[in-house]
C-alpha atoms as a PDB file:
ATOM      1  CA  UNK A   1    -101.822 -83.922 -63.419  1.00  0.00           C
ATOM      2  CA  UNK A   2    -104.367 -83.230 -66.321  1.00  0.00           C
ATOM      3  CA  UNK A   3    -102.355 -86.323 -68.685  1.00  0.00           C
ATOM      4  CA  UNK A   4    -103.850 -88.513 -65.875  1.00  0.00           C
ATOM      5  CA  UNK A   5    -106.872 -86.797 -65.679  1.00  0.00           C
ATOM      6  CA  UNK A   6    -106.925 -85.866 -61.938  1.00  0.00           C
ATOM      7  CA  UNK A   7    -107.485 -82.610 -60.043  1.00  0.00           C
ATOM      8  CA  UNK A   8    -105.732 -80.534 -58.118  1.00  0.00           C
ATOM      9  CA  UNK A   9    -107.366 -79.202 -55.241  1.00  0.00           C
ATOM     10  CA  UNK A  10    -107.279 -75.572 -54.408  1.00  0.00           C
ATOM     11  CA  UNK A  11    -106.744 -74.991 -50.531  1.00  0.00           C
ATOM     12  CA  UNK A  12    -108.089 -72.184 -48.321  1.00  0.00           C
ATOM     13  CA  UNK A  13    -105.215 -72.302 -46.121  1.00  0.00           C
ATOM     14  CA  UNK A  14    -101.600 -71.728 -47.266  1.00  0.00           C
ATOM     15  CA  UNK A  15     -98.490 -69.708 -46.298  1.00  0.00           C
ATOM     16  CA  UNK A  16     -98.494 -66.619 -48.127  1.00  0.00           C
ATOM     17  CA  UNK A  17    -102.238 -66.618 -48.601  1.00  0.00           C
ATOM     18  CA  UNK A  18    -104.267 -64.435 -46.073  1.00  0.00           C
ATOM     19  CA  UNK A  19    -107.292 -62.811 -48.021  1.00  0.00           C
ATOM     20  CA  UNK A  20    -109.861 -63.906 -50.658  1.00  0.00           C
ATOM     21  CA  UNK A  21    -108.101 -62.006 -53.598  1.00  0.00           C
ATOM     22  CA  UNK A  22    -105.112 -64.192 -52.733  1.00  0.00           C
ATOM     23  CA  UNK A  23    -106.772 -67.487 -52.617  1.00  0.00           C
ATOM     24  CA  UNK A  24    -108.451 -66.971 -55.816  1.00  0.00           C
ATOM     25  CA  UNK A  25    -105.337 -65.814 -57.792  1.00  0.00           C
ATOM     26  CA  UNK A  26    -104.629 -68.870 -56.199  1.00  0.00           C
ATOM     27  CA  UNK A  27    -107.212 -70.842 -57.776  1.00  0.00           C
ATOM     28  CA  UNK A  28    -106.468 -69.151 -61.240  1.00  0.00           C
ATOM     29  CA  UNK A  29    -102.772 -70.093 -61.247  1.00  0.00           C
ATOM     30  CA  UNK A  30    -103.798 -74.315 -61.582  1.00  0.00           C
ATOM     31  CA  UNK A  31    -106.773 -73.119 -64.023  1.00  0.00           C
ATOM     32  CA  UNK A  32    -104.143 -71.038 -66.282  1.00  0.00           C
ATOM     33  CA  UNK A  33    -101.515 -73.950 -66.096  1.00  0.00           C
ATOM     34  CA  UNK A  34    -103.668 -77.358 -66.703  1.00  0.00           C
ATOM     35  CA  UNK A  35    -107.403 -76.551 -67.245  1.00  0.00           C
ATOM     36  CA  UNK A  36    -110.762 -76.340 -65.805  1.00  0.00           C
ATOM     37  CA  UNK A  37    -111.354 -79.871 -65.838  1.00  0.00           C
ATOM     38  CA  UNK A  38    -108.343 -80.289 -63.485  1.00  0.00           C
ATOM     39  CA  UNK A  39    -108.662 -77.742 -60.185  1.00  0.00           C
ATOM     40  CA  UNK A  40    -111.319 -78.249 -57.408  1.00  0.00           C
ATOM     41  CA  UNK A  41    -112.322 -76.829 -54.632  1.00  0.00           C
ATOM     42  CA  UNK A  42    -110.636 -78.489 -51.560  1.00  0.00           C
ATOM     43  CA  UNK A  43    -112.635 -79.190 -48.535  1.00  0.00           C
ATOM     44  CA  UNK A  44    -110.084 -79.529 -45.766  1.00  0.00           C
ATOM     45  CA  UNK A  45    -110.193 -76.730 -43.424  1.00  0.00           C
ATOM     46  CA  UNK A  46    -109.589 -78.404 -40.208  1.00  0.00           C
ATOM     47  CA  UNK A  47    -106.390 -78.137 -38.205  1.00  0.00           C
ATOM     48  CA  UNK A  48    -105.285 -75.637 -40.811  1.00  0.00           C
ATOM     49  CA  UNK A  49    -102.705 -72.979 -41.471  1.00  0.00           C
ATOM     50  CA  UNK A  50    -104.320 -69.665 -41.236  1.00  0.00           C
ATOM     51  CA  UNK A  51    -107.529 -70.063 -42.872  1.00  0.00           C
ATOM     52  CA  UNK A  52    -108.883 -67.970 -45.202  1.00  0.00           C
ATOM     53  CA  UNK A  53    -112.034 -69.500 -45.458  1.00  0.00           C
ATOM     54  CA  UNK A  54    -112.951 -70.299 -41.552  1.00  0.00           C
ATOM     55  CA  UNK A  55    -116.205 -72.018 -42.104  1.00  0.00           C
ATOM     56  CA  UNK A  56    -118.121 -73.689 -45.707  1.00  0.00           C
ATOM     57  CA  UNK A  57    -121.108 -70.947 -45.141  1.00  0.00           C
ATOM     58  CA  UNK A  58    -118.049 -68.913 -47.007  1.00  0.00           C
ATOM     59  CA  UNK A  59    -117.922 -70.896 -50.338  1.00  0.00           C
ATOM     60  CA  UNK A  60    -120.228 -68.488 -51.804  1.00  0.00           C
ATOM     61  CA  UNK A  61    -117.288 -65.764 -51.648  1.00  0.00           C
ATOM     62  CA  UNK A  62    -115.563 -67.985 -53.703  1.00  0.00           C
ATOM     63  CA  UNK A  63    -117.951 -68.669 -55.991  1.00  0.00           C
ATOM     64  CA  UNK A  64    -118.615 -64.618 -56.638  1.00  0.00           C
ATOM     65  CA  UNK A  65    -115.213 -63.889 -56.639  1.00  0.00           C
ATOM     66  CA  UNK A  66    -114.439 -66.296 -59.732  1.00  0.00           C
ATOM     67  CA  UNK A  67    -117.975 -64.838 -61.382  1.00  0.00           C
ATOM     68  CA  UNK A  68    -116.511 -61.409 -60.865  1.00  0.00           C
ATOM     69  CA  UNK A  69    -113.235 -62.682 -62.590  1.00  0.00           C
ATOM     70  CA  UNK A  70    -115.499 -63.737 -65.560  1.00  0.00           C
ATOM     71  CA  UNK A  71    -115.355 -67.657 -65.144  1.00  0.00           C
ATOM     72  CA  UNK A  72    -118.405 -69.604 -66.504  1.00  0.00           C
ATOM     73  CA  UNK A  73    -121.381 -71.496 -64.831  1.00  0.00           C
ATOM     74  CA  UNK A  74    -119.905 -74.712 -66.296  1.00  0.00           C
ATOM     75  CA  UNK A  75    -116.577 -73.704 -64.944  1.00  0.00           C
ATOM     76  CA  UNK A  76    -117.315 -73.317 -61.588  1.00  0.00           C
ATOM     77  CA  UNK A  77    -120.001 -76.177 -61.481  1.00  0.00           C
ATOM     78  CA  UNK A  78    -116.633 -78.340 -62.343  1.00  0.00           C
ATOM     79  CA  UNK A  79    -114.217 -76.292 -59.535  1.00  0.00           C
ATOM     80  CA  UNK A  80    -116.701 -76.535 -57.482  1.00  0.00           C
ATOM     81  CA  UNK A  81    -117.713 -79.846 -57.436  1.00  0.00           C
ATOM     82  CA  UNK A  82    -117.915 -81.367 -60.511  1.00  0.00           C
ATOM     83  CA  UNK A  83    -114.197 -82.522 -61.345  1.00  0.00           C
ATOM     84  CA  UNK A  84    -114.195 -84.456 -58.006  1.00  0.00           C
ATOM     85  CA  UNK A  85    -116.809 -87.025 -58.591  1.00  0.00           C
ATOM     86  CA  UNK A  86    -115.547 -88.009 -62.323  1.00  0.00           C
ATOM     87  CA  UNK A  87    -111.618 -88.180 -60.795  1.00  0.00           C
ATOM     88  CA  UNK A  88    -113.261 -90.944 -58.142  1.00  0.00           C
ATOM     89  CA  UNK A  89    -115.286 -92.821 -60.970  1.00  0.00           C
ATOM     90  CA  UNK A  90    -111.992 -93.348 -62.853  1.00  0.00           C
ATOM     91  CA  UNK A  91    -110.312 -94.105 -60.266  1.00  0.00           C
ATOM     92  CA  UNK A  92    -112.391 -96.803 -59.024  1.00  0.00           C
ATOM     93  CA  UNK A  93    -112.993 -98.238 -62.481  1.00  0.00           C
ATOM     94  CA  UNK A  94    -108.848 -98.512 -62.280  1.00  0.00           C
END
């Protein structure tokens, strides 16, 4: 994923993954393994498994549970939002 500079995006919903804590040890595992410039938040949460996250007015959790695991303001502006943007500019420019 990171050698061709896209994302991966980190899903509130997944087998295995009932509670906050889980979904952002979740998170860290792609940050650990390719890089902040390569994880974002995903934004699907309809017609999904068991959501940990049941409405967006909850991103904030996420977003104070990553500060409380020490990650940066540049960090999260880039989980958070950031990587997606530049991963559709390069892909448009082809």
């Amino acid at each position: 994923m990171a050698d061709t500079g896209g994302h991966i995006g980190a899903w509130s919903a997944d087998i295995g993954v009932t509670t906050l804590k889980q979904f952002i040890d979740r998170i860290e595992f792609p940050l650990d393994a390719v890089g902040e410039d390569h994880v974002a938040m995903g934004s699907d949460m309809g017609a999904n498994y068991k959501l940990v996250l049941e409405t967006y007015c909850k991103i904030p959790l996420v977003v104070g549970a990553l500060m409380k695991r020490g990650y940066s303001e540049m960090t999260l502006a880039r989980i958070m939002g950031g990587n997606v943007p530049r991963v559709m500019d390069a892909a448009q420019r082809g």
